[in-house]
C-alpha atoms as a PDB file:
ATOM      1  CA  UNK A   1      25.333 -27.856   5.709  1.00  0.00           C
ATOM      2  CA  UNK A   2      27.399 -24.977   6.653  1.00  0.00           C
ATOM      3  CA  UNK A   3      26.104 -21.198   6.495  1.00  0.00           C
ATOM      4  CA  UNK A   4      29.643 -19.061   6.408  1.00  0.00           C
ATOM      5  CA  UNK A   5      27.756 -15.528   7.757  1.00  0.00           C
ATOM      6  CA  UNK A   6      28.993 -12.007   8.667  1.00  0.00           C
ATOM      7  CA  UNK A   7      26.415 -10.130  11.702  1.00  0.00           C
ATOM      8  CA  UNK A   8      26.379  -6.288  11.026  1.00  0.00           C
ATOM      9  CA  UNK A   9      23.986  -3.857  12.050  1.00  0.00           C
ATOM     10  CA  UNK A  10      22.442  -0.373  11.084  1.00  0.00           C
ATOM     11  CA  UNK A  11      21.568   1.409  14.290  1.00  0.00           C
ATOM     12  CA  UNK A  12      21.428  -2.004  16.255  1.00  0.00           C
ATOM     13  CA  UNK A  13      18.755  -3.188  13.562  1.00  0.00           C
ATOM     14  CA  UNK A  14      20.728  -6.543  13.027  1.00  0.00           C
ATOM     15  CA  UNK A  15      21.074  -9.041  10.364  1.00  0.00           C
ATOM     16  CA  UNK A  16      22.926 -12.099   9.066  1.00  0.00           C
ATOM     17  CA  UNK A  17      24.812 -11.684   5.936  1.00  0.00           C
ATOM     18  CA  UNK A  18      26.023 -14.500   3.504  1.00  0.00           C
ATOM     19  CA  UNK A  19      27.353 -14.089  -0.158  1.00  0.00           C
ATOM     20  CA  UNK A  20      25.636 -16.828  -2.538  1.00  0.00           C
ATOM     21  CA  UNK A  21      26.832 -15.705  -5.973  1.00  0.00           C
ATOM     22  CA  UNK A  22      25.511 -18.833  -7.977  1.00  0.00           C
ATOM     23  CA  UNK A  23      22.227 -19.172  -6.007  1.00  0.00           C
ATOM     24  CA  UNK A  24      23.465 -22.346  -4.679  1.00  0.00           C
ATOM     25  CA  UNK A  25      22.288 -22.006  -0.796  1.00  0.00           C
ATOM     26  CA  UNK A  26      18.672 -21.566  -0.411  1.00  0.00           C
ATOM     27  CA  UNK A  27      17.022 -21.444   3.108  1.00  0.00           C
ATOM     28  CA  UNK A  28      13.539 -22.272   4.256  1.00  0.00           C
ATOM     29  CA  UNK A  29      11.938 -20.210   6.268  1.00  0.00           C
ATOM     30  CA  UNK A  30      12.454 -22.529   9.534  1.00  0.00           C
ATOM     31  CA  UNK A  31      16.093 -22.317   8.933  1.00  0.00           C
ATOM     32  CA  UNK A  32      15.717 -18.401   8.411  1.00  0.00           C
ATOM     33  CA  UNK A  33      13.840 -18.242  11.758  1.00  0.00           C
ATOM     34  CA  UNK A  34      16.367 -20.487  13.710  1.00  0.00           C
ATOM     35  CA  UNK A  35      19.624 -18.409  11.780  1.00  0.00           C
ATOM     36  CA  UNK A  36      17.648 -15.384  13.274  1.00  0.00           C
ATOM     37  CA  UNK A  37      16.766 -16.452  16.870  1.00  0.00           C
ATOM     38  CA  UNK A  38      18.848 -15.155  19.903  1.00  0.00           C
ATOM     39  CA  UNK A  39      18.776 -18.027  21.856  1.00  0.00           C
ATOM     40  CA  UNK A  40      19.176 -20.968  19.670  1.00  0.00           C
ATOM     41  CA  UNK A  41      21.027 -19.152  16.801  1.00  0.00           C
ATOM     42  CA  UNK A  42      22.883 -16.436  15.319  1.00  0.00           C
ATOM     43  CA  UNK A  43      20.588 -14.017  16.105  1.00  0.00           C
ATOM     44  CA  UNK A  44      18.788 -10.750  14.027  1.00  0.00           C
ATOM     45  CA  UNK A  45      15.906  -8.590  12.814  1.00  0.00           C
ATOM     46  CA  UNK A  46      16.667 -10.491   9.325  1.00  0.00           C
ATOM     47  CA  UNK A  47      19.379 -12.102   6.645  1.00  0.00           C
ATOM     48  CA  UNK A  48      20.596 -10.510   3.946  1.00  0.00           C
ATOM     49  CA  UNK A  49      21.719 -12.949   0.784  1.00  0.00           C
ATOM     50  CA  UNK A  50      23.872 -11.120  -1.701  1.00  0.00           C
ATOM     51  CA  UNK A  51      22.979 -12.706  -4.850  1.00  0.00           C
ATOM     52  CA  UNK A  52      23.133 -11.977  -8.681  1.00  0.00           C
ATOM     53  CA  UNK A  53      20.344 -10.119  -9.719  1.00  0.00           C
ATOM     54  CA  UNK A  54      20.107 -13.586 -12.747  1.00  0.00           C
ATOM     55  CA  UNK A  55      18.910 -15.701  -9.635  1.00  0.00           C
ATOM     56  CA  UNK A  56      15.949 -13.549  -9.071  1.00  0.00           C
ATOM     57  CA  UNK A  57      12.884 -13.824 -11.464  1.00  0.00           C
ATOM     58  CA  UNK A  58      11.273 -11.002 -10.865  1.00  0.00           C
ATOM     59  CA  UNK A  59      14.542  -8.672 -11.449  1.00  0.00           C
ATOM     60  CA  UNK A  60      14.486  -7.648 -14.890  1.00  0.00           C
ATOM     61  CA  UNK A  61      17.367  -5.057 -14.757  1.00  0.00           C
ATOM     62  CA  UNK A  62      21.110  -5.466 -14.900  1.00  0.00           C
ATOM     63  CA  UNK A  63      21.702 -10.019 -14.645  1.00  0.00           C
ATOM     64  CA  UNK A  64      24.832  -8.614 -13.346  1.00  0.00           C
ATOM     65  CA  UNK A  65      24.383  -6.386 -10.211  1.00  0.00           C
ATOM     66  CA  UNK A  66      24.366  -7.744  -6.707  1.00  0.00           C
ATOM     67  CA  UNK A  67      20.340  -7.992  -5.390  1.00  0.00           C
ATOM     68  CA  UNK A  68      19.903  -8.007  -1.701  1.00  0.00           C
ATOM     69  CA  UNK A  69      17.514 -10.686  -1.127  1.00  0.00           C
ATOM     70  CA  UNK A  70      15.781 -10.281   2.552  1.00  0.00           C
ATOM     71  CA  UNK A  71      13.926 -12.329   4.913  1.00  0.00           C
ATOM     72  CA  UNK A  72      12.479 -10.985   8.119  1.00  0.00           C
ATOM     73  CA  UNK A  73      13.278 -12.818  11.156  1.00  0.00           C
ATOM     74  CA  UNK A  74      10.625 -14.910  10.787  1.00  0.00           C
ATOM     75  CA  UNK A  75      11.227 -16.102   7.138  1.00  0.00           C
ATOM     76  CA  UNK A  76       8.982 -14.348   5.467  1.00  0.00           C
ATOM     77  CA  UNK A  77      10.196 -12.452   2.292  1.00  0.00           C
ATOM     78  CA  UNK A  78      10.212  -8.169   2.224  1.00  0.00           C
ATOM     79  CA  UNK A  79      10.662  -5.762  -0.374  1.00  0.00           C
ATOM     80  CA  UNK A  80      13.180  -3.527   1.508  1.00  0.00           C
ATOM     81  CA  UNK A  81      14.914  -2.774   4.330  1.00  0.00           C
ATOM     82  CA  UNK A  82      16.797   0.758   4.665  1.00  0.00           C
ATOM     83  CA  UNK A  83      19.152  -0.038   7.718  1.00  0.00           C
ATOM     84  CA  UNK A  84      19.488  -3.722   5.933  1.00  0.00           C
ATOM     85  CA  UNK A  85      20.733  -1.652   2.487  1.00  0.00           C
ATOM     86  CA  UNK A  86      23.350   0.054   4.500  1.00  0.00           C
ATOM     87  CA  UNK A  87      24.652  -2.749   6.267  1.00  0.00           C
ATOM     88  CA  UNK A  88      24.819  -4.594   2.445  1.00  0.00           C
ATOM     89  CA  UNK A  89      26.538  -2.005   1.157  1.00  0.00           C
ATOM     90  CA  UNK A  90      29.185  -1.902   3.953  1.00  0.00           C
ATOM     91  CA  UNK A  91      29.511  -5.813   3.192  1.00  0.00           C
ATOM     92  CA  UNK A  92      30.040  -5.664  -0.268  1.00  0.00           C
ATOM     93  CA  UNK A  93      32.775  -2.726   0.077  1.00  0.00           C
ATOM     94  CA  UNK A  94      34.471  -4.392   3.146  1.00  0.00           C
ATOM     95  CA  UNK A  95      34.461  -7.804   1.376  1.00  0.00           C
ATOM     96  CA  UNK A  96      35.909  -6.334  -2.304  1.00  0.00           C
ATOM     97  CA  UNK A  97      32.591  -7.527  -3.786  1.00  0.00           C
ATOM     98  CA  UNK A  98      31.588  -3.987  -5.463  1.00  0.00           C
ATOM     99  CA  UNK A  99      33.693  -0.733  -5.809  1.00  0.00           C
ATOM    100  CA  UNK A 100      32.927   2.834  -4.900  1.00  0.00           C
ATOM    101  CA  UNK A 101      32.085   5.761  -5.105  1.00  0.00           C
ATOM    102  CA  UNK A 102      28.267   3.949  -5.241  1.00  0.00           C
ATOM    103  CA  UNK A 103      27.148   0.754  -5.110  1.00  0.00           C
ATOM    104  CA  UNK A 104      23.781  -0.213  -7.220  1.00  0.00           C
ATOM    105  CA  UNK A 105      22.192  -2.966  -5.180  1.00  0.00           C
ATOM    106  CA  UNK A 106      18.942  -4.979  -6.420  1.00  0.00           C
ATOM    107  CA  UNK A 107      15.843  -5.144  -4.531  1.00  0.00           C
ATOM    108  CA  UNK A 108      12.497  -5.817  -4.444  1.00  0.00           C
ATOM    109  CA  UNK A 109      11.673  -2.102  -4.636  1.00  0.00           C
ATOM    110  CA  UNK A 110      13.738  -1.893  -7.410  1.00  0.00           C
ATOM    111  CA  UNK A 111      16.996  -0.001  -8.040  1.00  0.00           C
ATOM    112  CA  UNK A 112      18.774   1.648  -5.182  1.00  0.00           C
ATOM    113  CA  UNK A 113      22.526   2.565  -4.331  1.00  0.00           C
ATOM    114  CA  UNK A 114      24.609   3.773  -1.946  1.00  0.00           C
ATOM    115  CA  UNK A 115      27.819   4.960  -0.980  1.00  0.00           C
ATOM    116  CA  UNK A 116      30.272   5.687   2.347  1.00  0.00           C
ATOM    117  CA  UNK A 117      30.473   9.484   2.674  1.00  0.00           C
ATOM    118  CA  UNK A 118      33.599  10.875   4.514  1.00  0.00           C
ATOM    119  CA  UNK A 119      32.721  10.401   8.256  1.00  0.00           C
ATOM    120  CA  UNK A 120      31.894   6.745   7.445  1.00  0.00           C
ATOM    121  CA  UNK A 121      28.385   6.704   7.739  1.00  0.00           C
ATOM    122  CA  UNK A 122      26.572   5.223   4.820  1.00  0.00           C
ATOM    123  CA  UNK A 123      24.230   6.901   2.418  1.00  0.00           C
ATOM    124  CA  UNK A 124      21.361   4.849   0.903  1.00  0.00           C
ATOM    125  CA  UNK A 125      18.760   6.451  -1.543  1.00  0.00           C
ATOM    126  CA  UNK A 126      15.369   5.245  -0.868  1.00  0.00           C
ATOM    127  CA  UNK A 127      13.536   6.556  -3.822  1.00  0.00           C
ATOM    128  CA  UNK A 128      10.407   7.845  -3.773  1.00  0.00           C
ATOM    129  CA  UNK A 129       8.189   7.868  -0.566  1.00  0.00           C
ATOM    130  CA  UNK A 130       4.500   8.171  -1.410  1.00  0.00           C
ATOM    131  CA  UNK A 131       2.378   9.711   1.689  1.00  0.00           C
ATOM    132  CA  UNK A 132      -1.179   9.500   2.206  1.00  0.00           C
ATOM    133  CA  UNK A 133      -2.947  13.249   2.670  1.00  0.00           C
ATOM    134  CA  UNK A 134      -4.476  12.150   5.428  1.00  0.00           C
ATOM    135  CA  UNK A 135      -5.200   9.548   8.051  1.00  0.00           C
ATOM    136  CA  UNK A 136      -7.030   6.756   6.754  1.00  0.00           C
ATOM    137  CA  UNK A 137      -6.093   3.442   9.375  1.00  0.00           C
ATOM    138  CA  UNK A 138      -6.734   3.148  12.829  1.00  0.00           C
ATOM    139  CA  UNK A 139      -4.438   0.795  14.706  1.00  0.00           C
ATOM    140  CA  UNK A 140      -4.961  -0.883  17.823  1.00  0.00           C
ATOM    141  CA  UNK A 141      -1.607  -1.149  19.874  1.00  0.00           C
ATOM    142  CA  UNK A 142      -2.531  -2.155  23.912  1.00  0.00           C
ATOM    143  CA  UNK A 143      -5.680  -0.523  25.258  1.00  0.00           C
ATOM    144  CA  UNK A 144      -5.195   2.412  22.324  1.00  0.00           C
ATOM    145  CA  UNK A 145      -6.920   2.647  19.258  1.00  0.00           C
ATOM    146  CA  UNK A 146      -4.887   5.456  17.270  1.00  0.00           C
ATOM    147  CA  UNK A 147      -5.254   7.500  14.049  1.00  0.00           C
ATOM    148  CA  UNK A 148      -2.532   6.551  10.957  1.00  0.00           C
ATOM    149  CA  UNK A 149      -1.687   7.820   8.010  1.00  0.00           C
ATOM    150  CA  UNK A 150      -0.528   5.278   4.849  1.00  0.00           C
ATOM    151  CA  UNK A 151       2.880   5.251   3.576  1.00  0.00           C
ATOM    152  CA  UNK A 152       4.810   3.904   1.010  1.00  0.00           C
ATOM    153  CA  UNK A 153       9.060   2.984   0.378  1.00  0.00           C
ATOM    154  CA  UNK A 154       8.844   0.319  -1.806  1.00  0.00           C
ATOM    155  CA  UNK A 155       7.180  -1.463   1.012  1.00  0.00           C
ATOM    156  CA  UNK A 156       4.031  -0.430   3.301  1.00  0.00           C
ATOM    157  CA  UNK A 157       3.961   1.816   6.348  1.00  0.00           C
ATOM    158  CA  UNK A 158       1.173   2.961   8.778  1.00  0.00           C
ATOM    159  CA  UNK A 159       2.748   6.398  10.712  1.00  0.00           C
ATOM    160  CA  UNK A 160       0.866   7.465  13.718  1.00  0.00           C
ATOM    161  CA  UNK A 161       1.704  10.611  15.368  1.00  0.00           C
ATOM    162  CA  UNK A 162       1.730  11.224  18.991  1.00  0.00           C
ATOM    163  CA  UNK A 163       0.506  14.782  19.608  1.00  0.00           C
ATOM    164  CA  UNK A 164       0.283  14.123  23.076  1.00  0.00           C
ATOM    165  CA  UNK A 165       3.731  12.010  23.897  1.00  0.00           C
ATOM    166  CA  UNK A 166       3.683   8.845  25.189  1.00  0.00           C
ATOM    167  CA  UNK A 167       5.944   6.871  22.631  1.00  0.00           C
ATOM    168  CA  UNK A 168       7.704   5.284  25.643  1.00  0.00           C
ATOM    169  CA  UNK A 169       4.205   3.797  27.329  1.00  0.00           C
ATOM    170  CA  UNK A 170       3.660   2.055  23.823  1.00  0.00           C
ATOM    171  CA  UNK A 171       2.333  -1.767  24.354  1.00  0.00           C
ATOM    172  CA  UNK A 172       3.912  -3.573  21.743  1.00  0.00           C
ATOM    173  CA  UNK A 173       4.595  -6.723  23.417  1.00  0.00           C
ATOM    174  CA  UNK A 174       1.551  -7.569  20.908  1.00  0.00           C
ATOM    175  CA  UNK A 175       1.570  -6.836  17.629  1.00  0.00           C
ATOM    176  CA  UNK A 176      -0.639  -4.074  16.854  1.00  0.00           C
ATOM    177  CA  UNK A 177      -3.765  -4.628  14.727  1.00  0.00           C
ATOM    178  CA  UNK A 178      -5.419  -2.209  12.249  1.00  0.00           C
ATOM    179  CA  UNK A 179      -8.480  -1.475  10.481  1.00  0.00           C
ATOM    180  CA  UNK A 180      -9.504  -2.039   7.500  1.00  0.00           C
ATOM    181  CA  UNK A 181      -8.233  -4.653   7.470  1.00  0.00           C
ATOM    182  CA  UNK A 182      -7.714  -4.663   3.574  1.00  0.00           C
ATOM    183  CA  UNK A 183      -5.288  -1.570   3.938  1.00  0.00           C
ATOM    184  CA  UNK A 184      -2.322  -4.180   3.880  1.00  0.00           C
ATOM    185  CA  UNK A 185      -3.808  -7.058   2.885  1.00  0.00           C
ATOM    186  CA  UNK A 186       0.568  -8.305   3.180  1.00  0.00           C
ATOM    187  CA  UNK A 187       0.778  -6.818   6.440  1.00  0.00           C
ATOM    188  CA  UNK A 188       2.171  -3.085   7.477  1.00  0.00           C
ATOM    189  CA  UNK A 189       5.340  -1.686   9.438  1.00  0.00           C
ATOM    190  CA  UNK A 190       3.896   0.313  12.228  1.00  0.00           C
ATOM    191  CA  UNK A 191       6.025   3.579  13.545  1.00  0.00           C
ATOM    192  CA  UNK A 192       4.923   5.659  16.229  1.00  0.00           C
ATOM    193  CA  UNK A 193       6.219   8.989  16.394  1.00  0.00           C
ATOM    194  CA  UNK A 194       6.438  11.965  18.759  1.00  0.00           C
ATOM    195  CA  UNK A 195       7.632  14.921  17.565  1.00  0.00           C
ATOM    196  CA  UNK A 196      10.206  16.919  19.454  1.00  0.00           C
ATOM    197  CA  UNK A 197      11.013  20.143  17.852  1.00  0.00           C
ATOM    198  CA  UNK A 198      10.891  20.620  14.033  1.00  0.00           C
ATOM    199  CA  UNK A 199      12.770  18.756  12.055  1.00  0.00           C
ATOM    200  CA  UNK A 200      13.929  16.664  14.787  1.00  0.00           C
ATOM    201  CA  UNK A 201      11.477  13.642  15.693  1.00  0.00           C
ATOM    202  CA  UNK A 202      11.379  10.198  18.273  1.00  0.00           C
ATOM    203  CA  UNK A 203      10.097   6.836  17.024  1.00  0.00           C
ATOM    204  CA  UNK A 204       9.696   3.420  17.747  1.00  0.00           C
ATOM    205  CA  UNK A 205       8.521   0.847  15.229  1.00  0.00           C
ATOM    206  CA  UNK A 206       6.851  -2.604  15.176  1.00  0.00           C
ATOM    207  CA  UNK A 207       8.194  -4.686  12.023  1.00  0.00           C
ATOM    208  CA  UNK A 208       6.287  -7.168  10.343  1.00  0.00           C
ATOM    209  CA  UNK A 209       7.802 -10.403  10.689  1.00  0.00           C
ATOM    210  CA  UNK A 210      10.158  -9.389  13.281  1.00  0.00           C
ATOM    211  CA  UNK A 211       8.555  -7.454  15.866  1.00  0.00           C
ATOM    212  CA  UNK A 212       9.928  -4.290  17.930  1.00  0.00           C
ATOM    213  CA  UNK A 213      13.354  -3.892  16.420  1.00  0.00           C
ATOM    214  CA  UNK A 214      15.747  -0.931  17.650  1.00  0.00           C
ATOM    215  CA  UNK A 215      15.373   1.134  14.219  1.00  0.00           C
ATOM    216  CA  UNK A 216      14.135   0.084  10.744  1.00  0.00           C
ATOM    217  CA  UNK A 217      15.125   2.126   7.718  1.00  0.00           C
ATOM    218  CA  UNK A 218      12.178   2.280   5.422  1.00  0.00           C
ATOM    219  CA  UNK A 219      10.268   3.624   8.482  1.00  0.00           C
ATOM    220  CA  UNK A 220      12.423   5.865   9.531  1.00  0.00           C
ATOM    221  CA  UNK A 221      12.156   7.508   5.829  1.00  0.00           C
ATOM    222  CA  UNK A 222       8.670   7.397   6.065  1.00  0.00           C
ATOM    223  CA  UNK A 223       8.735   8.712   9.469  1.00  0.00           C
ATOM    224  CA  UNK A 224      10.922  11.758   7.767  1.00  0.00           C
ATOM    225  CA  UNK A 225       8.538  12.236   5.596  1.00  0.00           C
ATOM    226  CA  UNK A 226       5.500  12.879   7.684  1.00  0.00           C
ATOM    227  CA  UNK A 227       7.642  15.471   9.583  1.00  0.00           C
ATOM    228  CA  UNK A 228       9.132  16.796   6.325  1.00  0.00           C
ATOM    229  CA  UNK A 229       5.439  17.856   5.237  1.00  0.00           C
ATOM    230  CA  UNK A 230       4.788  19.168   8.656  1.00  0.00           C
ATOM    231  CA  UNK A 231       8.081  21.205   8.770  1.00  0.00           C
ATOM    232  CA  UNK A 232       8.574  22.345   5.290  1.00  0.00           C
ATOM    233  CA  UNK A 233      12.304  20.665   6.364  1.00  0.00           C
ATOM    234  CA  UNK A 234      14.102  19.195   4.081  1.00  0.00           C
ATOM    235  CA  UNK A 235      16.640  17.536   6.170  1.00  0.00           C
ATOM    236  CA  UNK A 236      15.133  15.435   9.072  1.00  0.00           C
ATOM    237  CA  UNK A 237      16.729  13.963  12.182  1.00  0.00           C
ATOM    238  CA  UNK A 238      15.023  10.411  13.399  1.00  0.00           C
ATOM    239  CA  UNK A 239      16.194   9.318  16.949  1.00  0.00           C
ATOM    240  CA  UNK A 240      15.195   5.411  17.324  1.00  0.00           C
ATOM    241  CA  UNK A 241      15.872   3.362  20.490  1.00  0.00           C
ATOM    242  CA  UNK A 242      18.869   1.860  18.598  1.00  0.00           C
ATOM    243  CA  UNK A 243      20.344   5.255  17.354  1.00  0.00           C
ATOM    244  CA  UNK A 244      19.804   8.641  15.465  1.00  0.00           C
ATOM    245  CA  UNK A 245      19.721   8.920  12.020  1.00  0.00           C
ATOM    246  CA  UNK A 246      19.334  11.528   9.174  1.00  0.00           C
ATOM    247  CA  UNK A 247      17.127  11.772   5.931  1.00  0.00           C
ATOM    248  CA  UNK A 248      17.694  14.064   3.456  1.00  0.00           C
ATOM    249  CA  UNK A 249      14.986  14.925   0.957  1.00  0.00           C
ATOM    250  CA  UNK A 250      15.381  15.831  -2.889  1.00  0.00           C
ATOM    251  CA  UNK A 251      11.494  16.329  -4.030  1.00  0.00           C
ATOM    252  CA  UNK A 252       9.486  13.685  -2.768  1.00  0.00           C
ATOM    253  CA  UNK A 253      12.521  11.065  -2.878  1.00  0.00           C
ATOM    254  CA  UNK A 254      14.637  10.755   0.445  1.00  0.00           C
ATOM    255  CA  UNK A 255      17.889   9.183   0.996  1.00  0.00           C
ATOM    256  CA  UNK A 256      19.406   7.595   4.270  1.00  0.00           C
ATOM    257  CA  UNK A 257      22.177   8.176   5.970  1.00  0.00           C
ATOM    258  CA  UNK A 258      23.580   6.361   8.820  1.00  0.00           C
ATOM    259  CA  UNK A 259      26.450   4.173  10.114  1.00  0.00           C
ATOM    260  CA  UNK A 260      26.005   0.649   9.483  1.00  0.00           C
ATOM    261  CA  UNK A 261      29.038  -1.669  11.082  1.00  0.00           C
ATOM    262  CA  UNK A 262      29.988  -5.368  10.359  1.00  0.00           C
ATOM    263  CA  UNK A 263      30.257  -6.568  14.114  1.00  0.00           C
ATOM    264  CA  UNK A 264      31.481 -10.591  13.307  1.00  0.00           C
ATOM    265  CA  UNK A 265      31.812 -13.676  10.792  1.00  0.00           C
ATOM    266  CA  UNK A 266      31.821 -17.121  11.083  1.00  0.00           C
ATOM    267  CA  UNK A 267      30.473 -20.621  10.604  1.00  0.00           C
ATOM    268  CA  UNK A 268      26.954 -21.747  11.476  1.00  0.00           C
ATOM    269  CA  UNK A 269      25.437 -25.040  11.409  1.00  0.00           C
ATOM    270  CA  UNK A 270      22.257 -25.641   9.462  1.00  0.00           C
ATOM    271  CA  UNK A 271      21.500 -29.071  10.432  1.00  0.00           C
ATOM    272  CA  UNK A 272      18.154 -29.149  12.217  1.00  0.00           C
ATOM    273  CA  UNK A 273      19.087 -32.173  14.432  1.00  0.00           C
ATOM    274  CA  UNK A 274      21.143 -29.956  16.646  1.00  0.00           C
END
């Protein structure tokens, strides 16, 4: 069986993309995992299957919108993915499968759109971000056991601030473990953030189900929003290992923007004999 894919990424957080209108082309989770490795496949943080919002029984809004269904790398299933919503939107423009000015796109989290603004970055709104008041986890990453604070974007978040620096001597060639356990009974992305002057912060983030990955756009948002309270800022600047990007807040709901580019297409072979 042949997966026809495009490869685009949102500040070099990567995914496969493939169009399956008439839910026709399910994968396992194996076949997500070997689509996503980057030895012995295509290679990405995650796949992105546009599909109609009919296909998906827990979507109970418009049977006709386009619902970005996404895996992690691993093939487990996530609610969102911010960089992932850009790069969707870019694919359904680019491929005449939704018209501007905005896009409404399905998820897990529920509605969101986006559109391309004038410099050709794309602008996702994330809805709301819920933020804990205070520090409630403590995460093991390496030798460090560090303070977090709970967020949420439609999916969960534990954001640790460095007051002291050190983002770049991070161990996260482990994943990181947390306590109470019960926090995120589903798991938790993990960012770690040093702030460098207001309004203007560093981070790196450990996904679930995919590991370190260059940027990740739920965290980023959630990132923003730590900093945002801090700040009293209502624009925030988030510089990830894979690029800089910008959230913009309207109350306590942020939107993304960001350039998100469609890098290649082509033919992969799902056959597990290979």
């Amino acid at each position: 069986m042949d997966l026809q894919f495009a490869k685009g990424h949102g500040a070099k957080n990567d995914f496969v993309i493939f169009a399956d209108e008439h839910d026709s082309l399910h994968l396992a989770p194996a076949q997500i995992a070997r689509v996503c490795d980057r030895r012995s496949g295509i290679g990405a943080d995650g796949t992105l299957r546009a599909v109609r919002g009919r296909h998906i029984p827990q979507w109970d809004g418009d049977p006709d919108i386009w619902f970005m269904d996404y895996h992690n790398s691993d093939g487990s299933l996530a609610e969102m993915c911010g960089n992932g919503l850009r790069v969707f939107v870019k694919y359904l423009l680019a491929n005449g499968l939704a018209t501007g000015p905005v896009v409404q796109v399905g998820t897990r989290a529920g509605l969101r759109h986006g559109e391309m603004l004038d410099d050709g970055r794309i602008a996702v709104w994330m809805g709301k971000v819920v933020l804990a008041d205070a520090p409630q986890i403590t995460v093991n990453a390496g030798e460090r056991i560090l303070a977090a604070t709970k967020a949420n974007v439609g999916n969960p978040h534990a954001v640790i601030s460095l007051s002291g620096g050190g983002l770049a001597e991070i161990d996260l060639r482990e994943p990181p473990t947390w306590s109470p356990r019960e926090a995120f009974p589903d798991g938790v992305n993990i960012e770690f953030v040093e702030r460098l002057t207001p309004g203007r912060v560093a981070m790196r983030v450990f996904e679930r189900g995919s590991g370190e990955t260059l940027a990740c756009g739920t965290g980023i948002v959630a990132v923003a929003a730590f900093e945002r309270r801090l700040s009293g800022l209502d624009q925030i600047i988030v510089e990830c290992p894979g690029g800089t990007l910008e959230v913009r807040f309207a109350g306590d709901e942020g939107t993304l923007c960001g350039s998100a580019e469609l890098v290649a297409r082509g033919v992969f072979d799902l056959r597990e004999d290979l």
